[in-house]
Protein backbone atom coordinates (compact mmCIF):
# COMPACT_ATOMS: atom_id res chain seq x y z
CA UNK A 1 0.00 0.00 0.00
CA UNK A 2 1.55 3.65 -0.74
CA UNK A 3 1.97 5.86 1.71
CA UNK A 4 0.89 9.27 0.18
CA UNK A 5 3.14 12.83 2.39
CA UNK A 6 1.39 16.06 2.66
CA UNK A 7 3.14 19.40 2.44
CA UNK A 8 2.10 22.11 4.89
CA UNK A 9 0.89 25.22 3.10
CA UNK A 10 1.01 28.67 5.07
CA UNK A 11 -0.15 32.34 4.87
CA UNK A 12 -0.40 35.32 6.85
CA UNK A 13 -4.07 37.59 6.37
CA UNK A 14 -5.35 40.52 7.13
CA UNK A 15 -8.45 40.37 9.05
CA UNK A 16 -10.80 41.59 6.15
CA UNK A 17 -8.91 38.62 4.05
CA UNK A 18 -9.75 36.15 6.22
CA UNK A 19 -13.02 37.14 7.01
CA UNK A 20 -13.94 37.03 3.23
CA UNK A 21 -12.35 33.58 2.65
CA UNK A 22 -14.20 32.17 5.93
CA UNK A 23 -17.61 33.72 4.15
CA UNK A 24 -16.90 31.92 1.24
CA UNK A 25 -15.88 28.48 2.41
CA UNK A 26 -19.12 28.59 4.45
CA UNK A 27 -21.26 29.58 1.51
CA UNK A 28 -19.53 26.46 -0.49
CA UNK A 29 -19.62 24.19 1.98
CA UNK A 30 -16.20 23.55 2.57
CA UNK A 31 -13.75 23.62 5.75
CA UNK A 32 -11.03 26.72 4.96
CA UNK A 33 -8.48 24.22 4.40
CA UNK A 34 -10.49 23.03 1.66
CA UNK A 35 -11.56 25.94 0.18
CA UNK A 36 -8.40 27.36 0.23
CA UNK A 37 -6.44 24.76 -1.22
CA UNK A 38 -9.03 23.99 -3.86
CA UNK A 39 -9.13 27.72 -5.05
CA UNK A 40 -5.30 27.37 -5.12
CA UNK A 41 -4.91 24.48 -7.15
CA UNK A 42 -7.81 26.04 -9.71
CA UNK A 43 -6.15 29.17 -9.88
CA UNK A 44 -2.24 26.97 -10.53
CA UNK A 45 -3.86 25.18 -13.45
CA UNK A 46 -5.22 28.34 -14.77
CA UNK A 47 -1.63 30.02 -15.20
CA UNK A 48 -0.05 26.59 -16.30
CA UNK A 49 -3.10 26.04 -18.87
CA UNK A 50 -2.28 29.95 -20.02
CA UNK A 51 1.21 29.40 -20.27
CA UNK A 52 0.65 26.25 -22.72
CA UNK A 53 -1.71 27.67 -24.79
CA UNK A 54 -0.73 29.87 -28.11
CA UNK A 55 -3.43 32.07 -28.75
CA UNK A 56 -3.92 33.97 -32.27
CA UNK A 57 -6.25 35.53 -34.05
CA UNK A 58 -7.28 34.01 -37.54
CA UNK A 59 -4.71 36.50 -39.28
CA UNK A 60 -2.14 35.09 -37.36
CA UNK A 61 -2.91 31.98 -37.22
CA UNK A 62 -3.46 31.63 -41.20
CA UNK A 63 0.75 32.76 -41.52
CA UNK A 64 1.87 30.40 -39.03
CA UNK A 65 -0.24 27.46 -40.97
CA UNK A 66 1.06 29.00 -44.33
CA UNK A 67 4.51 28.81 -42.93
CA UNK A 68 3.98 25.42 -42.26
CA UNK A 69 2.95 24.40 -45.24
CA UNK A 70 4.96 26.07 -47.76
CA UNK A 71 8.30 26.82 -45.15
CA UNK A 72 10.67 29.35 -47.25
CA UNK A 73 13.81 28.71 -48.30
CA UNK A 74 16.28 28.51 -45.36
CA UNK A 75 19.02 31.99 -45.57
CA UNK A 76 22.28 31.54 -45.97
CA UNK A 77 22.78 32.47 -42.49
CA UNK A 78 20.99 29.76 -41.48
CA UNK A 79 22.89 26.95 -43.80
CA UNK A 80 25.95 28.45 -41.96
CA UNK A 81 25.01 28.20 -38.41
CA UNK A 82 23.87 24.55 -39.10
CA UNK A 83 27.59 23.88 -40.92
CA UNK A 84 29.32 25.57 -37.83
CA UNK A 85 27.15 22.88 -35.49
CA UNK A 86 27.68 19.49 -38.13
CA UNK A 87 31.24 20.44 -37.39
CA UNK A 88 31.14 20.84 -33.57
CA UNK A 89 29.35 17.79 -33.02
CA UNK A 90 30.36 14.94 -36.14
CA UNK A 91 27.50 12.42 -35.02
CA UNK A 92 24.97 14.82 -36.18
CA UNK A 93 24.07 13.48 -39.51
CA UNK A 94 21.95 14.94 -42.28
């Protein structure tokens, strides 16, 4: 059987903080605990979910598909760099 650990979570509140986070627990039915680590973990996958996502509008979105598609021609700049790497690493085949 695993043995799942817990990780203490701790924060200092004003009085009008806590006072509106006890409200709201109560009105959801939830201890504070619960509340609070359930808003927490909402608002975590929020910013994680935001961070993954790439969004564009249909302009935007219709160059990076074209570009895709139909790549352009890579610069010479480009052939260079990956020369200057084929040569720094010799596995690196084409």
């Amino acid at each position: 059987m695993a043995i799942s650990k817990s990780e203490r979570v701790s924060a200092r509140v004003t009085p009008q903080v806590y006072n509106v986070l006890t409200q709201a627990a109560e009105l959801s039915g939830a201890t504070m605990n619960q509340f609070l680590v359930q808003s927490a973990l909402e608002k975590a996958q929020s910013v994680i979910e935001q961070e993954r996502v790439i969004n564009m509008n249909i302009k935007s979105a219709s160059a990076f598909f074209k570009a895709i598609d139909k790549p352009p021609e890579p610069s010479r700049k480009l052939k260079n760099a990956v020369k200057s790497y084929k040569k720094r690493l010799p596995h690196v085949e084409d």
